[in-house]
N, C-alpha and C. Protein backbone atom coordinates (compact mmCIF):
# COMPACT_ATOMS: atom_id res chain seq x y z
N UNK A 1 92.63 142.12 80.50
CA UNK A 1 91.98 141.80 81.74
C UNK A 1 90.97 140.67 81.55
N UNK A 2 89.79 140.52 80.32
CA UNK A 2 89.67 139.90 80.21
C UNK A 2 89.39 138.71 79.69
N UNK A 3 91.03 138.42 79.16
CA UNK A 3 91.53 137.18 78.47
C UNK A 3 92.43 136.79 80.02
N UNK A 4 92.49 137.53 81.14
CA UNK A 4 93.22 136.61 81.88
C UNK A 4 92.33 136.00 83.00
N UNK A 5 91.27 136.69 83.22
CA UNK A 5 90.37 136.05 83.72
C UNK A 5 89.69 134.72 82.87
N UNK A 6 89.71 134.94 81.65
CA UNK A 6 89.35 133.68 80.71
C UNK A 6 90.42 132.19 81.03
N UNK A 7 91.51 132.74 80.83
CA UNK A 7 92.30 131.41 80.98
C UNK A 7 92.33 131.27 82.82
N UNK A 8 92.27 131.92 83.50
CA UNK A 8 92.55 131.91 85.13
C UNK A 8 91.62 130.58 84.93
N UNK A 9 90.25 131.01 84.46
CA UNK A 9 88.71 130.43 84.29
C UNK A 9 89.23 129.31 83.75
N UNK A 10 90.00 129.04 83.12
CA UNK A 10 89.75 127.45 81.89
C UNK A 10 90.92 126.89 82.49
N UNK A 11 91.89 127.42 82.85
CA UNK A 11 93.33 126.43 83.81
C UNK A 11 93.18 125.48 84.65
N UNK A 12 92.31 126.82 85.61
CA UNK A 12 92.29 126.26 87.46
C UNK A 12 91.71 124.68 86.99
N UNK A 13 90.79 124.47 86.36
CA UNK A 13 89.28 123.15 86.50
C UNK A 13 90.80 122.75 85.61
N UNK A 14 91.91 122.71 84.48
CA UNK A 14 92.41 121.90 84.15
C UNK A 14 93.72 121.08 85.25
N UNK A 15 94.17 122.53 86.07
CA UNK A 15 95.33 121.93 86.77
C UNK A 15 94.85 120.92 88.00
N UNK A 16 93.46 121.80 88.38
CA UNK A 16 92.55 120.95 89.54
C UNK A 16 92.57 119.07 88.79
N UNK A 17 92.34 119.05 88.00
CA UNK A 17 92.10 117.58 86.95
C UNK A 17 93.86 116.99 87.17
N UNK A 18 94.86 117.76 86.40
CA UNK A 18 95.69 116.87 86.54
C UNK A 18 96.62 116.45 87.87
N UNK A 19 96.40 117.46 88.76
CA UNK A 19 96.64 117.06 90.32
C UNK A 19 96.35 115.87 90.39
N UNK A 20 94.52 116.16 90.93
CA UNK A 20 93.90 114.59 90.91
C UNK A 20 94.42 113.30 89.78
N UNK A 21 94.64 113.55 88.72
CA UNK A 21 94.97 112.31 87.99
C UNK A 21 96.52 112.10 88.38
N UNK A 22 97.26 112.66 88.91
CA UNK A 22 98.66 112.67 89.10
C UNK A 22 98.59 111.71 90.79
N UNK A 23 97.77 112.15 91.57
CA UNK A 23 98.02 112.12 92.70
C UNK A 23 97.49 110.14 92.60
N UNK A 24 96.21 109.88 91.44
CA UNK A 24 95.74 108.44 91.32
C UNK A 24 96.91 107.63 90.66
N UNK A 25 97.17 107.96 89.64
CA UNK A 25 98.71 107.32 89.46
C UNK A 25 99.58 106.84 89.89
N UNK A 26 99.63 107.77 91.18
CA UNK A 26 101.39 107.86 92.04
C UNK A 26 100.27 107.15 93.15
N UNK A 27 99.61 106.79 93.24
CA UNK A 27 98.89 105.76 94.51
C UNK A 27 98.69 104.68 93.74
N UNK A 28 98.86 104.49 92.36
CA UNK A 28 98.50 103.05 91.77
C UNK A 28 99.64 102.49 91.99
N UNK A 29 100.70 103.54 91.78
CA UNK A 29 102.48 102.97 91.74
C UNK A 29 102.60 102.59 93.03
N UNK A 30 102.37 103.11 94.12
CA UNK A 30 102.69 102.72 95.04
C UNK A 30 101.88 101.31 95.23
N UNK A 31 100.78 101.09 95.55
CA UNK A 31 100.06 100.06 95.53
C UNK A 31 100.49 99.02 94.92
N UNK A 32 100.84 99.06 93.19
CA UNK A 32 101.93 97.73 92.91
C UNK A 32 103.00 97.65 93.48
N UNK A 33 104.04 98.46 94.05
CA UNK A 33 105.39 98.43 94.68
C UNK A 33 105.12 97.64 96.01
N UNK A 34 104.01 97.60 96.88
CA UNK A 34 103.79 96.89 98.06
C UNK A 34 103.17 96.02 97.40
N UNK A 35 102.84 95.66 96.49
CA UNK A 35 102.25 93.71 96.29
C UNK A 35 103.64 93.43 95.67
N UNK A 36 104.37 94.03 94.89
CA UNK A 36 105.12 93.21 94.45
C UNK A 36 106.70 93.20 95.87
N UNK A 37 106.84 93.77 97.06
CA UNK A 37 106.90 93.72 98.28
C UNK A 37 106.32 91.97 99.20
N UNK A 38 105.73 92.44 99.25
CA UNK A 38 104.34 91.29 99.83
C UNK A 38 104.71 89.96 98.87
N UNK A 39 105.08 89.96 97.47
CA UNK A 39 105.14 88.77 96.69
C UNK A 39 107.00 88.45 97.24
N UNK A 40 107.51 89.01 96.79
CA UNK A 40 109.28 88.91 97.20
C UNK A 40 109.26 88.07 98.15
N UNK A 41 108.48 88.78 99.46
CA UNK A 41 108.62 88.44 100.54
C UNK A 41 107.91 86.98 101.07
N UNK A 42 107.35 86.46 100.27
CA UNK A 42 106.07 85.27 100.28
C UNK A 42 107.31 84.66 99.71
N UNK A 43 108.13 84.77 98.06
CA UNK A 43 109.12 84.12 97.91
C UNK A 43 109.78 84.03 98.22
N UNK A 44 110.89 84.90 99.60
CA UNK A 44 111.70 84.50 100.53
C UNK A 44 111.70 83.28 101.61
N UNK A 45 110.30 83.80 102.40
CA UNK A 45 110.02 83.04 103.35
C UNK A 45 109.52 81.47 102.80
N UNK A 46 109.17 81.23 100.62
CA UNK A 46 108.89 79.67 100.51
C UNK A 46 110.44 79.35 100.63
N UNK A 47 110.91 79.72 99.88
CA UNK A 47 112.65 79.40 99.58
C UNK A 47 113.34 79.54 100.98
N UNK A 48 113.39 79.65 102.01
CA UNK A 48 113.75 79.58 103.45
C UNK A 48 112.99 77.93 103.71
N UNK A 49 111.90 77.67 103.64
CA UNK A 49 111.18 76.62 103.75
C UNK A 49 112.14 75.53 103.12
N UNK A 50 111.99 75.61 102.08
CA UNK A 50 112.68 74.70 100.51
C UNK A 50 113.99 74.64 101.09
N UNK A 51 114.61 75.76 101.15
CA UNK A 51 116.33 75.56 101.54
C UNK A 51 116.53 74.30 103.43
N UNK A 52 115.37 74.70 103.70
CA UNK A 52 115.93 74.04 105.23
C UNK A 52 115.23 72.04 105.40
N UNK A 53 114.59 72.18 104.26
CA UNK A 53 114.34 70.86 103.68
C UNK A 53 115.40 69.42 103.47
N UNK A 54 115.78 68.80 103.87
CA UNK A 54 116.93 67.79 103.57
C UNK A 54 116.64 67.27 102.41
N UNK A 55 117.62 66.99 101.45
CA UNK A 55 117.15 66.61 100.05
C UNK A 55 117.61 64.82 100.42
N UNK A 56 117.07 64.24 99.70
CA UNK A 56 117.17 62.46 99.38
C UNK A 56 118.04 62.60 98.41
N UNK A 57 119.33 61.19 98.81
CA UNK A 57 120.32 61.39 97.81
C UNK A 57 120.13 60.40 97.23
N UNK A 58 119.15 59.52 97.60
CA UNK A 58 118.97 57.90 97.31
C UNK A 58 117.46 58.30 96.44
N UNK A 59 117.71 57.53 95.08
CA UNK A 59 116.57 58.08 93.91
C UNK A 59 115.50 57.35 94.52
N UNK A 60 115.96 55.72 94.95
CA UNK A 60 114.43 54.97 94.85
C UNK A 60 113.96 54.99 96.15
N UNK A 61 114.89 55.93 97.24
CA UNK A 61 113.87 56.08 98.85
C UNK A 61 112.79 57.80 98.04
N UNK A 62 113.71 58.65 97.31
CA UNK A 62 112.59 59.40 97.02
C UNK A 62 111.51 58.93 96.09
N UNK A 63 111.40 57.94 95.39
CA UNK A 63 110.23 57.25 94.51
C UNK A 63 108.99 56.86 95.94
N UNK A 64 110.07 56.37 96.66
CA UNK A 64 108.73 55.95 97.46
C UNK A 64 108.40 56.47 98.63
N UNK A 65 108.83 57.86 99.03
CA UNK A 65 108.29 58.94 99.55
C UNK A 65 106.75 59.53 98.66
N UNK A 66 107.37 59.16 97.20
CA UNK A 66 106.46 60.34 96.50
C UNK A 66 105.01 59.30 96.69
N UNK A 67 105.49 57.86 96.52
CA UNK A 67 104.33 56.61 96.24
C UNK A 67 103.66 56.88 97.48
N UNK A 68 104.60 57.00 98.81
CA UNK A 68 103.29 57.37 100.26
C UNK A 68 102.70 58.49 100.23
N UNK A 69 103.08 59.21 100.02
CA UNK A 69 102.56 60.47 99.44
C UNK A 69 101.52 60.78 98.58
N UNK A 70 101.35 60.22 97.66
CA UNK A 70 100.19 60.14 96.30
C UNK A 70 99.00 59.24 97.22
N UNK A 71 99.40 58.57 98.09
CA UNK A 71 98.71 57.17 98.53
C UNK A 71 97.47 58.07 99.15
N UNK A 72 95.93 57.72 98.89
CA UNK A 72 94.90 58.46 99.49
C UNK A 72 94.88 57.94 101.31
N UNK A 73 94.79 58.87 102.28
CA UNK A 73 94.47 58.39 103.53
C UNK A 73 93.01 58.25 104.35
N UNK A 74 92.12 58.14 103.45
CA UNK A 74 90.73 57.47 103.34
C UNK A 74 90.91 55.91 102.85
N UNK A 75 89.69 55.49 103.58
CA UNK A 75 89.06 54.19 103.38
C UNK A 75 87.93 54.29 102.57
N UNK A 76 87.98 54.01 101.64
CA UNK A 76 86.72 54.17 100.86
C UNK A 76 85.92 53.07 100.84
């Protein structure tokens, strides 16, 4: 009687502990599963961007896309 009240006594405060550490875990997992969600989905919608882009088949009209491009649009 009482050795089972002893362990009743020393369990409960251990199983109470690994609940809680079980339950922080399985909310950390989840929490990375929706960023890495949220990231997929950030890389879908660039690559939708990228794909609907017309590519230049002509090398030296894209040289000088990139040259207007680099070009500062201040007057200094």
């Amino acid at each position: 009687m009482i050795l089972r009240a002893f362990f009743s006594a020393l369990l409960r405060p251990i199983l109470h502990a690994l609940s809680l550490a079980a339950s922080w875990f399985g909310g950390r997992k989840a929490a990375q599963a929706d960023a890495k969600i949220v990231e997929l989905q950030e890389y879908a919608n660039t690559r939708r961007k990228l794909d609907e882009v017309g590519r230049m088949s002509d090398a030296d009209a894209a040289r000088a896309w990139l040259r207007e491009r680099g070009k500062s649009k201040r007057d200094l």
